[in-house]
Protein backbone atom coordinates (compact mmCIF):
# COMPACT_ATOMS: atom_id res chain seq x y z
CA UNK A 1 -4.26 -8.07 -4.38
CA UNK A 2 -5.32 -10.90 -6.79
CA UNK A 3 -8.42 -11.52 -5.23
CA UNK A 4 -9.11 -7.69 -4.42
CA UNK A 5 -8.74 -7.05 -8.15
CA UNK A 6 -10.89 -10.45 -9.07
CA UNK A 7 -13.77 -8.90 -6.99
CA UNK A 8 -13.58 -5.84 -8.89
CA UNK A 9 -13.56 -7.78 -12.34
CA UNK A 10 -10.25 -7.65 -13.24
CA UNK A 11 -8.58 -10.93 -13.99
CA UNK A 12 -4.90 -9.29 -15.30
CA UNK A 13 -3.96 -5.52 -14.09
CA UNK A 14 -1.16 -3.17 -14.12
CA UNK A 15 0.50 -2.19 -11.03
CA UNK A 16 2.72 0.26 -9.57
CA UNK A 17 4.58 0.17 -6.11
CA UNK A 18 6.66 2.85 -4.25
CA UNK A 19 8.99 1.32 -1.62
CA UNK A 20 7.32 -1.39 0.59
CA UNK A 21 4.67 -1.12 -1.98
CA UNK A 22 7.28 -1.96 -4.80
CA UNK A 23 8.24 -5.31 -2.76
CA UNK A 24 4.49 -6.36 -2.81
CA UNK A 25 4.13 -5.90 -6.51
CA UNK A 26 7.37 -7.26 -7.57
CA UNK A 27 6.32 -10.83 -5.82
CA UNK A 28 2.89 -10.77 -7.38
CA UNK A 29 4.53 -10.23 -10.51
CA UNK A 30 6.46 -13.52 -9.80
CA UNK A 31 3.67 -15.38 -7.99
CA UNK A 32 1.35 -14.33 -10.28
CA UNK A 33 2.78 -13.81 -13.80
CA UNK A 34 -0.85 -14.42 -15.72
CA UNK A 35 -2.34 -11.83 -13.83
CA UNK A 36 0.30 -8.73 -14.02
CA UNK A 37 -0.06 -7.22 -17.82
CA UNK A 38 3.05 -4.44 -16.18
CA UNK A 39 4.69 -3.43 -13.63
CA UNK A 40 6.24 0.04 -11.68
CA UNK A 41 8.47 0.03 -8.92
CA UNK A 42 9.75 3.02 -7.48
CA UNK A 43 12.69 3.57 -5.01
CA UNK A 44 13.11 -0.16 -4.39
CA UNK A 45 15.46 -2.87 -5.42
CA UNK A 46 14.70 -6.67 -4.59
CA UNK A 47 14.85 -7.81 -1.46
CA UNK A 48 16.99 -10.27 -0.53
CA UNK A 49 19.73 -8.16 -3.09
CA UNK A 50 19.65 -5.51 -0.26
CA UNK A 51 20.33 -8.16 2.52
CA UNK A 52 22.87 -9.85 0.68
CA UNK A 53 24.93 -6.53 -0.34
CA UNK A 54 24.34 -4.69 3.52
CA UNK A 55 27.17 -3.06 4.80
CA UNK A 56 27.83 -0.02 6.86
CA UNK A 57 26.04 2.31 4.72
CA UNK A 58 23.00 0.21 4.75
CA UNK A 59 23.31 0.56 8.40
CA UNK A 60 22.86 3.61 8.79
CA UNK A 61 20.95 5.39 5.82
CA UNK A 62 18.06 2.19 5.91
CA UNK A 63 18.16 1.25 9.97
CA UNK A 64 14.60 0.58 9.80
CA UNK A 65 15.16 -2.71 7.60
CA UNK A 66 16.85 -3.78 10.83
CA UNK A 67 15.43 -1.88 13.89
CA UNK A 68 12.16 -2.80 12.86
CA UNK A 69 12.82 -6.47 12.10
CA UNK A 70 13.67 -7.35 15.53
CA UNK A 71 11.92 -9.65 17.83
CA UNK A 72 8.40 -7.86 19.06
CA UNK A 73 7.57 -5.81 21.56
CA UNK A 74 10.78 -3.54 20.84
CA UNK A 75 10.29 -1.77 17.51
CA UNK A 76 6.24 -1.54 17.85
CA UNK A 77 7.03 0.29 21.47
CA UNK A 78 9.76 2.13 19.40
CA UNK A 79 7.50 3.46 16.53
CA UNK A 80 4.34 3.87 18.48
CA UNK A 81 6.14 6.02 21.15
CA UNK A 82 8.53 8.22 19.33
CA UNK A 83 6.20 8.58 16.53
CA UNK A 84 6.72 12.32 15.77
CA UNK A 85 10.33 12.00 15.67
CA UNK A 86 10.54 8.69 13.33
CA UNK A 87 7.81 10.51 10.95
CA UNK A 88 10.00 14.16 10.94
CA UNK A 89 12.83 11.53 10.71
CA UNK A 90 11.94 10.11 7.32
CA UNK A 91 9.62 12.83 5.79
CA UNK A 92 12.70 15.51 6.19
CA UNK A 93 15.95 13.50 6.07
CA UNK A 94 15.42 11.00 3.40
CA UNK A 95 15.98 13.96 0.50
CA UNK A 96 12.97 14.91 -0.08
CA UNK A 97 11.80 18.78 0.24
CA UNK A 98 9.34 19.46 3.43
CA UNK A 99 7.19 21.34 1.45
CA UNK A 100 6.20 17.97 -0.25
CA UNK A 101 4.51 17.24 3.24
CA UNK A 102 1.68 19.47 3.96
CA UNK A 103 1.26 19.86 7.93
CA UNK A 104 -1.90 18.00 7.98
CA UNK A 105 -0.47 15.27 6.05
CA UNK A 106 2.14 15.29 8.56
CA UNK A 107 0.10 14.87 11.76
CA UNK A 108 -1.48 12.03 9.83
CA UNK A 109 1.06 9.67 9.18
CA UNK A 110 2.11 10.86 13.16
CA UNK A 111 -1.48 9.92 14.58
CA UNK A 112 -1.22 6.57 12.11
CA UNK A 113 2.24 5.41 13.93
CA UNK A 114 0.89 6.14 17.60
CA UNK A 115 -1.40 3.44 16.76
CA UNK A 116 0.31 0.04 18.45
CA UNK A 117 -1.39 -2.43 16.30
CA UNK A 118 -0.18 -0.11 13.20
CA UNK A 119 3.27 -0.45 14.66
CA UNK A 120 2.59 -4.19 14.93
CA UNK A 121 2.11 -4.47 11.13
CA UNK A 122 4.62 -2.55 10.36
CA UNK A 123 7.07 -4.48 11.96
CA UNK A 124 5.93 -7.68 11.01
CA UNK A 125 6.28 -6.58 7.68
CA UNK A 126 9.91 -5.72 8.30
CA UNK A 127 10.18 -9.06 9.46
CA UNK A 128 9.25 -10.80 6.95
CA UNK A 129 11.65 -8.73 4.92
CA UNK A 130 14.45 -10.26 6.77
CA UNK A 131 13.34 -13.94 6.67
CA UNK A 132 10.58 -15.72 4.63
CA UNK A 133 10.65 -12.59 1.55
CA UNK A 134 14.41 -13.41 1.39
CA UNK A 135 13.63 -17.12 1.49
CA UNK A 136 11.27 -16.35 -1.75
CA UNK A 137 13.90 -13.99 -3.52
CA UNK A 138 16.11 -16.98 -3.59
CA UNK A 139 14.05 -19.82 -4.62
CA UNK A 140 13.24 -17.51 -7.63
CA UNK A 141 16.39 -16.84 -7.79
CA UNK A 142 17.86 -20.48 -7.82
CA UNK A 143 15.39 -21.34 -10.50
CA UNK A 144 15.86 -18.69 -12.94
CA UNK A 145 12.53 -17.42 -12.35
CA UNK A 146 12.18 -13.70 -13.94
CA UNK A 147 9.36 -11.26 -14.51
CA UNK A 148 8.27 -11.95 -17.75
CA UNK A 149 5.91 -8.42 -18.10
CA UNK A 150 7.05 -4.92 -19.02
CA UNK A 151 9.04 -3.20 -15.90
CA UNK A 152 9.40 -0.16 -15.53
CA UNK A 153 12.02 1.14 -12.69
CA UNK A 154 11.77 4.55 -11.19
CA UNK A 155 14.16 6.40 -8.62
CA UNK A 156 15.35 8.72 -6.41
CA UNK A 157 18.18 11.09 -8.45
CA UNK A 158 19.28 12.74 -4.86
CA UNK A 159 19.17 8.98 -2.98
CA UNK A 160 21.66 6.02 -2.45
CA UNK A 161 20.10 3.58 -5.02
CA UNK A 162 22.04 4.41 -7.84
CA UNK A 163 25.30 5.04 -6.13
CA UNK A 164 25.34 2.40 -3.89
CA UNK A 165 25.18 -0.57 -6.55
CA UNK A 166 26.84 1.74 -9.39
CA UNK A 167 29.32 -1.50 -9.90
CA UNK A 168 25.53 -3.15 -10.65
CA UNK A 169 24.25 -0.73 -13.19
CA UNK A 170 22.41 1.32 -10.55
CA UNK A 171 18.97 0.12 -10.23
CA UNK A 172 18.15 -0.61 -14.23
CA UNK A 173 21.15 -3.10 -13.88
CA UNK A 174 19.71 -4.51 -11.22
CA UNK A 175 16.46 -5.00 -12.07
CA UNK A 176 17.65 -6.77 -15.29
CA UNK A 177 18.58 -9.40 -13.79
CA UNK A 178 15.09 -10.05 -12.36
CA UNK A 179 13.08 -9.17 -15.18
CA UNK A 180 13.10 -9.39 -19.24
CA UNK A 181 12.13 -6.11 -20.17
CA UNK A 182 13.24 -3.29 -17.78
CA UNK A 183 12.99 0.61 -18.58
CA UNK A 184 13.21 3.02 -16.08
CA UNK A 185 15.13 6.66 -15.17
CA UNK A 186 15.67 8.91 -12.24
CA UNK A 187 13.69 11.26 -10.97
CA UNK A 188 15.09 14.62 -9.58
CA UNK A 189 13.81 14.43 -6.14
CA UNK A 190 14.12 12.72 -3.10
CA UNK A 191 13.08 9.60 -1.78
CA UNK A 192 9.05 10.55 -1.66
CA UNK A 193 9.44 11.50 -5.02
CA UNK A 194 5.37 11.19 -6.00
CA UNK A 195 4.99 13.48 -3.20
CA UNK A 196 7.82 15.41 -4.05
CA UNK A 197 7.17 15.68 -7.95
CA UNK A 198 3.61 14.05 -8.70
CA UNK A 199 3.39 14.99 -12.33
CA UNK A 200 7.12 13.87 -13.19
CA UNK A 201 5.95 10.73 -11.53
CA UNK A 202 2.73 10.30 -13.00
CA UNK A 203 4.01 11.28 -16.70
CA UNK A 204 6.24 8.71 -16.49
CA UNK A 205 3.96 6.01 -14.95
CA UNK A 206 1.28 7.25 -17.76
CA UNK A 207 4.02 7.02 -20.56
CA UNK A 208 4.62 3.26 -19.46
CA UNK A 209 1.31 2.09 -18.55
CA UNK A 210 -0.31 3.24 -22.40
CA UNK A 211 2.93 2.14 -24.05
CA UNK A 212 4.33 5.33 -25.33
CA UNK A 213 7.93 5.05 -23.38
CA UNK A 214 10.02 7.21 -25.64
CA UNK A 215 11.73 8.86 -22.52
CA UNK A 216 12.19 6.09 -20.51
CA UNK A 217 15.67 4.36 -21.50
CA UNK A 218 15.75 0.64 -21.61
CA UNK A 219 18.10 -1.46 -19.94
CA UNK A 220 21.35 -2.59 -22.34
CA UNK A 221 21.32 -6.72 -22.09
């Protein structure tokens, strides 16, 4: 991303990540703390937190952190041969509405995960979830190491963030103890919530980006 955004003339950015997307710009923010001016996350808590706090409902409502992560050619045969059912799976049971998912859009994401080397990526990403990203998460972690730009923190109101690490803070506790300056609130939809409720979403991410945050509520230190 740093040198994707140095080709295009940008030597410090914003960015904003939903899920997976969240974990990538989280760790650039760390890796990179002279290039991030901000920072969105959405739907996602750190990584290695999750690991280290897993139980049985972890188990069941996130299997893929753990399906996925196991040793190849499992999961890729997995994804890339049940791929209607692990799409309907996720884009109907993880709280958002269906209408959010056009059929078309659908049938993409399906035709996407039939692809093997897709699956292959995906699960290597998993992978590295489970091992080298928790190995980073730590070092940070061990160090002190915070995100020193603005954070903003946005999430599912219908999913398991907030009630799952409620003795945390929900996720705006959690986050402040990875970053200095953390805002953030819910957003009343489900997990594919910038699907589900793209203007919330973008008002928010707008409000934060050009600094005018007065609905956002900070995080109490």
């Amino acid at each position: 991303m740093v040198l994707v955004m140095e080709q295009l003339g940008f030597a410090r950015f914003s960015i904003a990540g939903h899920d997976r997307g969240g974990r990538v710009a989280y760790r650039l923010a760390l890796d990179h703390p002279e290039r991030v001016q901000s920072i969105a996350v959405l739907d996602v808590v750190p990584t290695d937190f999750v690991w280290k706090r897993a139980n049985a409902d972890f188990a069941l409502g996130f299997w893929p952190w753990s399906l996925l992560a196991q040793p190849a050619p499992l999961p890729e045969q997995i994804l890339s041969t049940a791929a209607e059912a692990v799409v309907d799976h996720a884009l109907y049971h993880w709280g958002s509405s269906p209408d959010a998912f056009p059929r078309e859009i659908r049938d993409a994401y399906v035709q996407a995960l039939s692809s093997p080397e897709n699956a292959r990526s995906i699960c290597e990403e998993y992978r590295a979830a489970a091992t080298v990203d928790r190995v980073h998460d730590q070092a940070d972690c061990d160090i002190h190491r915070r995100i020193i730009c603005p954070l903003l923190v946005l999430w599912s109101a219908r999913g398991p963030l907030a009630s799952w690490y409620e003795a945390e803070g929900g996720p705006l506790g959690v986050w402040a103890e990875w970053a200095t300056d953390v805002k953030g609130l819910a957003i009343d939809a489900g997990h594919f919530f910038p699907e589900e409720a793209p203007e919330t979403t973008a008002d928010a991410l707008a409000e934060f980006f050009t600094g005018t945050t007065s609905n956002l509520a900070p995080q109490a230190r």
